[in-house]
N, C-alpha and C. Protein backbone atom coordinates (compact mmCIF):
# COMPACT_ATOMS: atom_id res chain seq x y z
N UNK A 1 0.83 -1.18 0.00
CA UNK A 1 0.00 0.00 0.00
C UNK A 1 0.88 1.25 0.00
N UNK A 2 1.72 1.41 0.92
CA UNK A 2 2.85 2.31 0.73
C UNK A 2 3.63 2.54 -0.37
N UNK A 3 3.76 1.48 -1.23
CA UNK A 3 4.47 1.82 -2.35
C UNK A 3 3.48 1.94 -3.62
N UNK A 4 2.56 1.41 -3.44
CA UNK A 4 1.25 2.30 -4.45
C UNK A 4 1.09 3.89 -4.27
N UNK A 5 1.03 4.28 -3.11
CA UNK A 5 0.57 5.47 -2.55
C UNK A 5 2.48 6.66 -3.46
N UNK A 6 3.19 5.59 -2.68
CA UNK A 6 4.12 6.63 -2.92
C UNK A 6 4.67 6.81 -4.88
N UNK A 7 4.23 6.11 -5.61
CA UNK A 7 4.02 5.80 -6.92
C UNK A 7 3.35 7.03 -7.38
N UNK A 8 1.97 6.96 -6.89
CA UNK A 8 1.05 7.92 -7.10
C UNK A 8 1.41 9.41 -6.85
N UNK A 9 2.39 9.38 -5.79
CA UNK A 9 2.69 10.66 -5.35
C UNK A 9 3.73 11.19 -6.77
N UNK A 10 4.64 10.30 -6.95
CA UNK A 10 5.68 10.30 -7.48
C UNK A 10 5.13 10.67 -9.01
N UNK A 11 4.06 9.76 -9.46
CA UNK A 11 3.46 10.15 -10.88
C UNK A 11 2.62 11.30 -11.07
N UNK A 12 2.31 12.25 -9.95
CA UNK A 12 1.56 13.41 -9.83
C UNK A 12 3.08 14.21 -10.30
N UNK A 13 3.83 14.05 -9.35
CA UNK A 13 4.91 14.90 -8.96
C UNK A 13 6.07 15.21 -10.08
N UNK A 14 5.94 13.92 -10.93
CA UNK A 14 7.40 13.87 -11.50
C UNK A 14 7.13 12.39 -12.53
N UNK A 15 5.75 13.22 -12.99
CA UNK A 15 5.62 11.77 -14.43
C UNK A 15 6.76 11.53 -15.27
N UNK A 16 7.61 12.02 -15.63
CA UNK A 16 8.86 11.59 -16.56
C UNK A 16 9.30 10.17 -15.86
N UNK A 17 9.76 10.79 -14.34
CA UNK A 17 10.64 9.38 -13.76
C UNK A 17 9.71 8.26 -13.20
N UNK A 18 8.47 8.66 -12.95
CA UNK A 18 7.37 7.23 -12.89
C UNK A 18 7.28 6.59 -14.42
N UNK A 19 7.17 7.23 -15.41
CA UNK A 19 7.29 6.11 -16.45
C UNK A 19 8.88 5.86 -16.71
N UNK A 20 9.89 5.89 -16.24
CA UNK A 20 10.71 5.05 -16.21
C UNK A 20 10.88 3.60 -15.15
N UNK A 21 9.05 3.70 -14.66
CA UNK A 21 9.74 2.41 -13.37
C UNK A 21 8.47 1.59 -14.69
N UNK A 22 8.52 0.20 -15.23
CA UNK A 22 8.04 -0.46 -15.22
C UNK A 22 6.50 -0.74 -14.95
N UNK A 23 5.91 -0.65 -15.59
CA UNK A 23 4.05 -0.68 -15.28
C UNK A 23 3.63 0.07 -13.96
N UNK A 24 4.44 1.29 -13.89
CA UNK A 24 3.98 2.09 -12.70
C UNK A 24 2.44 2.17 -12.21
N UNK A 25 1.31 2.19 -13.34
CA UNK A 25 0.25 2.53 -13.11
C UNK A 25 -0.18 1.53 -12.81
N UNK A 26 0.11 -0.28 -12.92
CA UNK A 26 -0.34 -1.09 -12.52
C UNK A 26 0.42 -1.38 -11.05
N UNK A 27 1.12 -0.70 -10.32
CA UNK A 27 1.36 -0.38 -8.82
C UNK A 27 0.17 0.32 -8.17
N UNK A 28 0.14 1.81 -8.62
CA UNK A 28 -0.89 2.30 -8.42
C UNK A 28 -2.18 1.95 -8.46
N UNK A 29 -2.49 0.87 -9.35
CA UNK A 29 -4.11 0.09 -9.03
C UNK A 29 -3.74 -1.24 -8.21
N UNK A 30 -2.92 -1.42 -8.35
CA UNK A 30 -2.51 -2.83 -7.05
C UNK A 30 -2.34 -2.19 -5.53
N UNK A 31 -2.27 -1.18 -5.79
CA UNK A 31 -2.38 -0.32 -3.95
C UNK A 31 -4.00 -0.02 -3.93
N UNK A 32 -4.73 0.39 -5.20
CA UNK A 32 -6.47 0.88 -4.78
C UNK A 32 -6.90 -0.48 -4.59
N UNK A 33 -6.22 -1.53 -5.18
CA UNK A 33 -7.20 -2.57 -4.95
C UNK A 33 -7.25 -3.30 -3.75
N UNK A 34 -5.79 -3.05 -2.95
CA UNK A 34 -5.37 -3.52 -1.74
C UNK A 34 -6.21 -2.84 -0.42
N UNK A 35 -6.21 -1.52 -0.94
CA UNK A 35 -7.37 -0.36 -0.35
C UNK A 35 -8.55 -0.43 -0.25
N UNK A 36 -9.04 -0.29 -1.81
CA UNK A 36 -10.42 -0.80 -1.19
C UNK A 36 -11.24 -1.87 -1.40
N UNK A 37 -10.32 -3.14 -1.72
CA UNK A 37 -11.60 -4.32 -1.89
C UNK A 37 -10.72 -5.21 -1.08
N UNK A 38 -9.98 -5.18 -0.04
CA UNK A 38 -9.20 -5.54 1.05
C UNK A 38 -10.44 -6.78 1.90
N UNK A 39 -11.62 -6.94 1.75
CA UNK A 39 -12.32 -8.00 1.74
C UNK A 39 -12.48 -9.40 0.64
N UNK A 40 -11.78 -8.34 -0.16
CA UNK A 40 -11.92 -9.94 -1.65
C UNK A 40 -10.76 -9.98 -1.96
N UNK A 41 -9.79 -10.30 -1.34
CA UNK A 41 -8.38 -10.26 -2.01
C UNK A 41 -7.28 -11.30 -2.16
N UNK A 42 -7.25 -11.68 -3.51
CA UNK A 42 -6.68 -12.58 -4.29
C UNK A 42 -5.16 -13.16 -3.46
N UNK A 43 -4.89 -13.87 -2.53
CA UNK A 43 -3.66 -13.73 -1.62
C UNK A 43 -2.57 -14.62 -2.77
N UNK A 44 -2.50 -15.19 -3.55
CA UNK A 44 -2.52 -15.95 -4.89
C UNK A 44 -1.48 -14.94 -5.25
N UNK A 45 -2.61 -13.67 -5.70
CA UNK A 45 -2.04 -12.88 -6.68
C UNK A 45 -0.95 -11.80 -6.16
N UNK A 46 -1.22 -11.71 -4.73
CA UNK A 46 -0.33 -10.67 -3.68
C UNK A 46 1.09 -11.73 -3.67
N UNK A 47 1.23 -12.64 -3.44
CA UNK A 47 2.37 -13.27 -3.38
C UNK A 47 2.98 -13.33 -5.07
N UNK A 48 2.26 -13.50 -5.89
CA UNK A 48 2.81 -13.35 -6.77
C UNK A 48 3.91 -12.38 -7.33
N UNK A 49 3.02 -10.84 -7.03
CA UNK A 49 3.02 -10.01 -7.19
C UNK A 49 4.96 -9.51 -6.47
N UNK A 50 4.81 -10.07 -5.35
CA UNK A 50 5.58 -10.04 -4.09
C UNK A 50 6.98 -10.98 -4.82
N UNK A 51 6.78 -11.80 -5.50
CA UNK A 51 7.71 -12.57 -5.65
C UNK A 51 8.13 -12.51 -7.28
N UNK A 52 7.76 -11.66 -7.96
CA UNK A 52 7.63 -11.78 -9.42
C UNK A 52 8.15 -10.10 -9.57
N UNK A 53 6.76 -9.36 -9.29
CA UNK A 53 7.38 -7.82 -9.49
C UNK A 53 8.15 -6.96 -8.42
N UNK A 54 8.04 -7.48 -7.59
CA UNK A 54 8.74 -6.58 -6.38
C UNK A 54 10.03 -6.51 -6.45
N UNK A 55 10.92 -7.48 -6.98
CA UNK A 55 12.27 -7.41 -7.62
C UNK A 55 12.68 -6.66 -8.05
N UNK A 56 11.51 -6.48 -9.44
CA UNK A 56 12.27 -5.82 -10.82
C UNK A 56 11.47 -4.24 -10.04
N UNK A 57 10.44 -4.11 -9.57
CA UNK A 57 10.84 -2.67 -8.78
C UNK A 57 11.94 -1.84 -8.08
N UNK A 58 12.27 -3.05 -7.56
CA UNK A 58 13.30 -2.78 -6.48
C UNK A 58 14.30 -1.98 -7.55
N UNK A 59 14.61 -3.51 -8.27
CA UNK A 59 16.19 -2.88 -9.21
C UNK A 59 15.63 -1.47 -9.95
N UNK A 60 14.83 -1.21 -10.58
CA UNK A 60 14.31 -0.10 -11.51
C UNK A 60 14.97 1.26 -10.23
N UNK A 61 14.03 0.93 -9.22
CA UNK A 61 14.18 1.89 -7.93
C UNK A 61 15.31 2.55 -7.56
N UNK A 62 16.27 1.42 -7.71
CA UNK A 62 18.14 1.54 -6.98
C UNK A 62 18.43 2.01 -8.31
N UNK A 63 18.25 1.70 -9.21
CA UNK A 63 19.30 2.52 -10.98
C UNK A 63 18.66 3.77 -10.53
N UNK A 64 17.22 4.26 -10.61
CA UNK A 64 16.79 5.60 -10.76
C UNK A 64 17.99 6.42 -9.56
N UNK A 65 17.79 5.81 -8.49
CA UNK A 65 18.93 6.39 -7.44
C UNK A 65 20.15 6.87 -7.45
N UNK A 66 20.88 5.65 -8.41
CA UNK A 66 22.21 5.70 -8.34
C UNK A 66 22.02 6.78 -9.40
N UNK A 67 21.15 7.15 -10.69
CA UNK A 67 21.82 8.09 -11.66
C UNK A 67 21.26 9.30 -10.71
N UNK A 68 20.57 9.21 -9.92
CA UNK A 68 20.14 10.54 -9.35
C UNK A 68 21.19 11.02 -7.98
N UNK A 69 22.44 10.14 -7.71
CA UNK A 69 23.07 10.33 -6.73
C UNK A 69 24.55 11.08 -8.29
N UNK A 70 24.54 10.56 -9.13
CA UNK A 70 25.64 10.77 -10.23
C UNK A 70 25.53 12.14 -10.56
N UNK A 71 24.00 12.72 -11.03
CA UNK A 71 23.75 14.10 -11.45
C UNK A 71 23.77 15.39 -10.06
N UNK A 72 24.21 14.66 -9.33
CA UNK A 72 24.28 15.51 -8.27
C UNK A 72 25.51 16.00 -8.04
């Protein structure tokens, strides 16, 4: 949920570098859906999710960093 939320912040704030992370907007509806249908929720698809995309976030996350620690 935190990293949906902070996605969202990030794609308000600074759309150039949210579309450099990887299906950003499908973060952002994987946090509304965690939000609000948190009674019907696919635990299947959360581990998936957890074990499949959370990786390649991660790495996307740490490159955006490191070139943003370089231009500094």
């Amino acid at each position: 949920m935190v990293i949906g939320e902070a996605m969202r912040r990030l794609r308000d704030d600074d759309l150039a570098t949210a579309q450099q992370i990887t299906e950003y907007g499908q973060v952002i509806a994987f946090r509304n859906i965690l939000i609000h249908v948190y009674d019907d929720i696919d635990h299947t698809r959360v581990w998936r999710v957890i074990q499949e995309s959370l990786p390649v976030l991660k790495a996307e996350v740490e490159q955006l960093l490191r070139e943003a620690d370089t231009q500094l």
